[in-house]
Protein backbone atom coordinates (compact mmCIF):
# COMPACT_ATOMS: atom_id res chain seq x y z
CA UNK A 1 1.38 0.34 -6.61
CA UNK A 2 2.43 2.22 -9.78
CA UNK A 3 6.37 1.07 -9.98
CA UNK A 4 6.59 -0.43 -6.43
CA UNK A 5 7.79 -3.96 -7.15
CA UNK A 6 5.54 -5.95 -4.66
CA UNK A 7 8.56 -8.59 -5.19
CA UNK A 8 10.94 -6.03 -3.47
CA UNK A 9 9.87 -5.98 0.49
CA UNK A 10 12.24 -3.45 0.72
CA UNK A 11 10.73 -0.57 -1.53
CA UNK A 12 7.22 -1.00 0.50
CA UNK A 13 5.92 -0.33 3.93
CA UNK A 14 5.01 -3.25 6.47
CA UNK A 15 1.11 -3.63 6.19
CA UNK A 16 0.63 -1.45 9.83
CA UNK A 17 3.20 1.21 8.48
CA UNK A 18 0.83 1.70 5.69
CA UNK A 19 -2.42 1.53 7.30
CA UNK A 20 -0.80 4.35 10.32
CA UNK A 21 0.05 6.51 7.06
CA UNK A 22 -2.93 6.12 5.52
CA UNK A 23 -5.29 6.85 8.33
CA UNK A 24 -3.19 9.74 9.54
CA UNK A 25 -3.28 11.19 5.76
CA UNK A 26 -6.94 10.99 5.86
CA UNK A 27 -7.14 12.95 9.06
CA UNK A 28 -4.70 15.76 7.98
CA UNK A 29 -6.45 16.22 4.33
CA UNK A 30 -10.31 16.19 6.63
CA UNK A 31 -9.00 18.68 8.80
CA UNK A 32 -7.98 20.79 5.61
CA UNK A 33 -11.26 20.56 3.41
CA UNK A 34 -13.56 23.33 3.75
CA UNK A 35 -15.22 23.30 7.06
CA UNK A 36 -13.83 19.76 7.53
CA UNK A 37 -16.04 18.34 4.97
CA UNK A 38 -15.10 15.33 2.92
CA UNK A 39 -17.14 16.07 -0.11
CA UNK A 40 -17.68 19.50 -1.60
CA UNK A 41 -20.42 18.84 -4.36
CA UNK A 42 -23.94 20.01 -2.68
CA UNK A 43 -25.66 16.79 -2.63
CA UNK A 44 -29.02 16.44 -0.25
CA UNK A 45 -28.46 12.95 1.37
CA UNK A 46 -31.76 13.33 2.89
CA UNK A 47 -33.60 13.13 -0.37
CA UNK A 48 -33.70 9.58 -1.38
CA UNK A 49 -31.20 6.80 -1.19
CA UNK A 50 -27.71 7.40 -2.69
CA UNK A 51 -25.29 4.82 -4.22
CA UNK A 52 -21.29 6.00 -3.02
CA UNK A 53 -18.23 5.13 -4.87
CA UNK A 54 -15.02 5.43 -2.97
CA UNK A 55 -12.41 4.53 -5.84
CA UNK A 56 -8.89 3.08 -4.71
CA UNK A 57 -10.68 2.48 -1.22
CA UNK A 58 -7.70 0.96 0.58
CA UNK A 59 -8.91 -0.30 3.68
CA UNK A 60 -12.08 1.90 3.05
CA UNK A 61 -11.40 4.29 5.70
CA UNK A 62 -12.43 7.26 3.47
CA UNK A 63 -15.84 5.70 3.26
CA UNK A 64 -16.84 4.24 6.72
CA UNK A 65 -16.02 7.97 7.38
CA UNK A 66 -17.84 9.53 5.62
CA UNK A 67 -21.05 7.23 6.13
CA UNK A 68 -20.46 8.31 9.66
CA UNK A 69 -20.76 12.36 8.93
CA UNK A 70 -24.58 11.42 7.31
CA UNK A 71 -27.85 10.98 8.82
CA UNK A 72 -29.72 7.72 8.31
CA UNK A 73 -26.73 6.71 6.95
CA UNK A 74 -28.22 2.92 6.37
CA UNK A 75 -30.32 4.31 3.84
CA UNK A 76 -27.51 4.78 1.68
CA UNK A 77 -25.27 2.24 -0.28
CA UNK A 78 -21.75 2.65 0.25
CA UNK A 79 -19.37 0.79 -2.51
CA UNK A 80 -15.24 0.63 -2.12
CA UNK A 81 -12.92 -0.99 -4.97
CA UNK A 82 -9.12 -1.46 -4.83
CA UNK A 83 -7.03 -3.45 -6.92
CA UNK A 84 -5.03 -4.88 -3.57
CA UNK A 85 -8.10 -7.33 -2.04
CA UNK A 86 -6.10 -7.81 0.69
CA UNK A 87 -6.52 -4.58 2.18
CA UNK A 88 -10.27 -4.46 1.69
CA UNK A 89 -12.74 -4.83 4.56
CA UNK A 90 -13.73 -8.46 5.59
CA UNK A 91 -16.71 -7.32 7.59
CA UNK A 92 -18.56 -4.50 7.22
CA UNK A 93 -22.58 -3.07 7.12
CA UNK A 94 -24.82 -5.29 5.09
CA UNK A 95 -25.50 -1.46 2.62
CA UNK A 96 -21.32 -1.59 2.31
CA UNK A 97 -19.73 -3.33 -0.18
CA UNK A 98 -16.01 -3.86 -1.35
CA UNK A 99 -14.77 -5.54 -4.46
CA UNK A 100 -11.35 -5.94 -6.32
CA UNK A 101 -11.01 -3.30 -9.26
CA UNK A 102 -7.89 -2.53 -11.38
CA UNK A 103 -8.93 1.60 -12.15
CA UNK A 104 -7.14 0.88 -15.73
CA UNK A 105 -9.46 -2.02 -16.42
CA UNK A 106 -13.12 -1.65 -17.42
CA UNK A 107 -15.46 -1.43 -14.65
CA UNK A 108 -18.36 -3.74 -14.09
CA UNK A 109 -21.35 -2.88 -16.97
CA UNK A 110 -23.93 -3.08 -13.98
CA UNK A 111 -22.06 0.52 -12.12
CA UNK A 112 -22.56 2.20 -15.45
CA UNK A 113 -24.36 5.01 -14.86
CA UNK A 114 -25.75 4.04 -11.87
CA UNK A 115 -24.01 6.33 -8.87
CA UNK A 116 -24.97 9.22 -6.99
CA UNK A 117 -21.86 10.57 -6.17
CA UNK A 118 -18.43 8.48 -7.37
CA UNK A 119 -14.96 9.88 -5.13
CA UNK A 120 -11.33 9.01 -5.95
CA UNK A 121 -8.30 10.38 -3.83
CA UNK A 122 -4.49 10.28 -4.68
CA UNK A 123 -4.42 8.02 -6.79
CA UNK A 124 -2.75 10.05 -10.43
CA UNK A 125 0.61 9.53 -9.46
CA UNK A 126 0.51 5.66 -9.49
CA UNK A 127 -0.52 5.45 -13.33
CA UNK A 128 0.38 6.66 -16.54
CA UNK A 129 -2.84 6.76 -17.99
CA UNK A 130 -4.87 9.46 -15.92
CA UNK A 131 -7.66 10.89 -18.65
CA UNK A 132 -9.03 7.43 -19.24
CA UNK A 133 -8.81 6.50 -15.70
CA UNK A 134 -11.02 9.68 -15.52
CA UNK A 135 -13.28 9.24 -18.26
CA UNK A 136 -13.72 5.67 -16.75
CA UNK A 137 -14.88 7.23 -13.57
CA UNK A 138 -17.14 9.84 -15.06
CA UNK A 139 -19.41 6.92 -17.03
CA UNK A 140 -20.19 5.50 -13.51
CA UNK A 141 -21.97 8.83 -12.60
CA UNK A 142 -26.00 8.92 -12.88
CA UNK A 143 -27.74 12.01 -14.51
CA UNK A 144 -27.63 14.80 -11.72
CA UNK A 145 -24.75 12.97 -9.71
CA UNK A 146 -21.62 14.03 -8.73
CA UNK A 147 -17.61 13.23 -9.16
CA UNK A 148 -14.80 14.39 -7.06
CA UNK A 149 -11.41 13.96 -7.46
CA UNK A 150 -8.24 15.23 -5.08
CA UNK A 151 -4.84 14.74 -6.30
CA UNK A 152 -1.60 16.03 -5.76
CA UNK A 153 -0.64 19.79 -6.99
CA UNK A 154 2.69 19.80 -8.59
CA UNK A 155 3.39 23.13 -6.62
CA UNK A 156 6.34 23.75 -4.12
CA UNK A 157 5.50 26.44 -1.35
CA UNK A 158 8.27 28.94 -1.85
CA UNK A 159 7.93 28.78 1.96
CA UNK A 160 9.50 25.73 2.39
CA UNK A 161 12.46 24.41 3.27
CA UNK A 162 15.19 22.59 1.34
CA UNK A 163 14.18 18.81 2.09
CA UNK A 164 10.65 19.36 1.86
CA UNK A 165 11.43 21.14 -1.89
CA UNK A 166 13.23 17.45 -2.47
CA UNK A 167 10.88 15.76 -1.49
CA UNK A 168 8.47 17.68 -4.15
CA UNK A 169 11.20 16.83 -6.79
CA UNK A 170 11.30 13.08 -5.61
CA UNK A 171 7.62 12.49 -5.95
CA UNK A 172 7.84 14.41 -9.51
CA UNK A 173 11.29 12.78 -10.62
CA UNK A 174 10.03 9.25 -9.76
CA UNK A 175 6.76 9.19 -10.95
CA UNK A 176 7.93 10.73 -14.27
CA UNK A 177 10.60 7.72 -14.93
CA UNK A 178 7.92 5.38 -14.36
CA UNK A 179 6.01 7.05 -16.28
CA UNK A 180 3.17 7.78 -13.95
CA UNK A 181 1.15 11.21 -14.43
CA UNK A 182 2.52 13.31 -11.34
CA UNK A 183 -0.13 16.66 -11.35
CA UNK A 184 -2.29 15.62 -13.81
CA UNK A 185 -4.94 16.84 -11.96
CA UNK A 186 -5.16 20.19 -13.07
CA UNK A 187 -6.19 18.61 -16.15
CA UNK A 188 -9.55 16.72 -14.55
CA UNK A 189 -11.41 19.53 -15.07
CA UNK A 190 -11.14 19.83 -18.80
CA UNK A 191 -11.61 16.27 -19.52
CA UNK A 192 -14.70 16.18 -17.00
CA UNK A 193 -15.58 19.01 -19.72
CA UNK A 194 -15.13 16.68 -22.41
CA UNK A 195 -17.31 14.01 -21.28
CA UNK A 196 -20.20 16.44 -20.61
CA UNK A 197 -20.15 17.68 -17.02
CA UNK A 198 -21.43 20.70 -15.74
CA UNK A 199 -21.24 22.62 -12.58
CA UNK A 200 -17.55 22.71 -12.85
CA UNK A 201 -15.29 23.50 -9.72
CA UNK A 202 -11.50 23.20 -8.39
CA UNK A 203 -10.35 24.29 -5.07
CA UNK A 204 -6.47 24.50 -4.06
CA UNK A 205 -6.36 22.96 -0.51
CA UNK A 206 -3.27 23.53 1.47
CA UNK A 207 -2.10 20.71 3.80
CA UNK A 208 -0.22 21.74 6.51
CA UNK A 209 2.31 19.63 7.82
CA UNK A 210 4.82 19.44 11.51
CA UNK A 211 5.24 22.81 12.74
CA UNK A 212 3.04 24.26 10.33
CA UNK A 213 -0.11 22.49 11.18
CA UNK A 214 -1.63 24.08 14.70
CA UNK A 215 -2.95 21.31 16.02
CA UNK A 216 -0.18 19.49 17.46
CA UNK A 217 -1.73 15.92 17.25
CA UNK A 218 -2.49 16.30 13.45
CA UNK A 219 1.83 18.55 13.05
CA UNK A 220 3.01 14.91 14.78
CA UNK A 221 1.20 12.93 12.61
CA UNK A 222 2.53 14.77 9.83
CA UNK A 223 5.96 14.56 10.38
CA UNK A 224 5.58 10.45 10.84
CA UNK A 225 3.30 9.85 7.84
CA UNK A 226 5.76 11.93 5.69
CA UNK A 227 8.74 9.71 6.64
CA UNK A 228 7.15 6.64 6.16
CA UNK A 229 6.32 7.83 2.92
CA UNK A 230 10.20 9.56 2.16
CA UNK A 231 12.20 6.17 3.19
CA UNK A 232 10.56 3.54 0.52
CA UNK A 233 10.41 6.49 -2.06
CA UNK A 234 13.95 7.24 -1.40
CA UNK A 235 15.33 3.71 -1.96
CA UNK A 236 12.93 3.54 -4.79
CA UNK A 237 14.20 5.99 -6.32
CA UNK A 238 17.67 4.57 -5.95
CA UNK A 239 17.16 2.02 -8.46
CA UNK A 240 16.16 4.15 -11.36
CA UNK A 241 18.68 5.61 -14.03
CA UNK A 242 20.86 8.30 -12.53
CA UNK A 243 20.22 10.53 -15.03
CA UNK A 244 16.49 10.64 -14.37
CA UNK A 245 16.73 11.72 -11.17
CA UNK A 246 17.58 15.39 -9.80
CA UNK A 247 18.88 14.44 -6.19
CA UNK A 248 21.79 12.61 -5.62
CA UNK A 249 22.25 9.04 -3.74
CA UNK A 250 23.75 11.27 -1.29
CA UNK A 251 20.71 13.55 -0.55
CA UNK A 252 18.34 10.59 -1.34
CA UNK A 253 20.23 8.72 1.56
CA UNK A 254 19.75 11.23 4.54
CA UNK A 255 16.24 12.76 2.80
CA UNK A 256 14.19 11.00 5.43
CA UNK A 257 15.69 11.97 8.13
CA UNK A 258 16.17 15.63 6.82
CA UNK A 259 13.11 15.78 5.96
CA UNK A 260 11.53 14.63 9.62
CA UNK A 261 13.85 17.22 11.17
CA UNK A 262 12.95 20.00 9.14
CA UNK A 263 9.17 19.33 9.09
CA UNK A 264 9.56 19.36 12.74
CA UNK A 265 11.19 22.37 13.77
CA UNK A 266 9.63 24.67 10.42
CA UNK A 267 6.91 22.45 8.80
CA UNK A 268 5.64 22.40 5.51
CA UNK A 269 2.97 22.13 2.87
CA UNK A 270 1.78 20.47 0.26
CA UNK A 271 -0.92 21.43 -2.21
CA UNK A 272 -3.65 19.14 -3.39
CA UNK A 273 -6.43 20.29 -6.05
CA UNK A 274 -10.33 19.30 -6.14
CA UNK A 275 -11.88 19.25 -8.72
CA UNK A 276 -15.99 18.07 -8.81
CA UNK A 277 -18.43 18.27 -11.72
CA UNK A 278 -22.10 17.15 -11.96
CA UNK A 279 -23.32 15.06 -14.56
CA UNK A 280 -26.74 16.61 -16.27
CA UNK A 281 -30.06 15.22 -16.43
């Protein structure tokens, strides 16, 4: 997605590689949210039933999740899109459903308007066009529901070492020549502004990885996910004009296994920004 050629096996992970990084992601970023929550708008779940969005679901992982942290949960109606079908649930709760959606296409004219609270995470540096896949998102949202959106920070931790630092410039070099919209995000909040939002917040979130992470199941996971994610990037990155690209084939080469080493003996971080916004009566 956004520049991997699905014609090139080798520039993408092996279906289980992905799913392992993508559940191991989710339980790093949980353990990072404030008090381990996965939403940070104050909705009352109790109230009456609730329609959920999980945009570019995956495997839906975020949202059987979080169905699972609230009461009564059956009440509720839980909805995941993704533009790859194949990774979407085959069986699931009769109040979940999963559909195809392309976030750059229009979404169906019956989810206008119509959820409680709509979620999208990591998705910005896939696509070029990030404010109207934003201002997409923010027409699904009923009067008095919510949106949140985490994305990546285009911060390095002055912290950390010199492969993780490449790694920050890989992400940002390779998104940019595709011309996908690496830390957009601290621009969500304005154009949440624009469409009419209120209740405006962002939160910087720090995720922890290896050695810096104290729990030692979470540092390990950390370390793997990271790699997984550093060796199809890498050879991506490869195949784009030299002179768009900071790091060398040289450093590009031994990145992934620099970048395991050194996020297991020192660690590292990443920074990832929420931003949530309510949509007025």
């Amino acid at each position: 997605m956004g520049g991997f050629d699905p014609t090139q096996p080798d520039f993408i992970m092996a279906e289980n590689d992905e799913i392992s990084r993508l559940s191991a992601n989710h339980d790093i970023i949980k353990d990072s949210m404030p008090g381990g929550s996965l939403i940070l708008p104050p909705i009352d779940f109790s109230a009456s039933p609730r329609r959920i969005l999980d945009s570019a679901t995956a495997n839906g992982l975020w949202l059987r999740d979080f169905a699972s942290s609230v009461a009564d949960s059956s009440n509720h109606t839980f909805i995941g899109c993704d533009i790859a079908s194949a990774d979407l649930p085959s069986e699931h709760p009769a109040n979940f459903q999963y559909q195809t959606q392309d976030i750059n296409e229009p979404w169906p004219p019956d989810f206008a308007s119509s959820f409680d609270f709509v979620h999208q995470r990591l998705v910005f540096g896939g696509y070029p066009d990030t404010k109207n896949i934003v201002q997409n998102l923010s027409a699904l949202v009923k009067p008095g529901g919510w949106i949140q959106l985490i994305e990546i920070e285009d911060k390095a931790d002055p912290d950390d070492g010199p492969a993780v630092q490449n790694y920050i410039q890989l992400m940002r070099d390779t998104f940019g020549a595709i011309g996908a919209r690496f830390g957009d995000i601290n621009k969500a909040k304005g154009w949440l502004q624009e469409a009419g939002f209120v209740n405006l917040q962002e939160k910087l979130i720090e995720i922890k990885y290896g050695a810096r992470n104290p729990e030692a199941d979470l540092a390990r996971k950390g370390v793997q996910m990271n790699k997984q994610v550093a060796t199809p990037l890498s050879k991506f990155a490869k195949t784009l004009p030299q002179e768009k690209m900071t790091l060398s084939h040289e450093t590009l080469d031994s990145l992934p296994e620099d970048l395991s080493a050194e996020l297991t003996e020192r660690g590292g971080a990443v920074y990832l920004r929420a931003v949530w916004g309510q949509r007025p009566n």
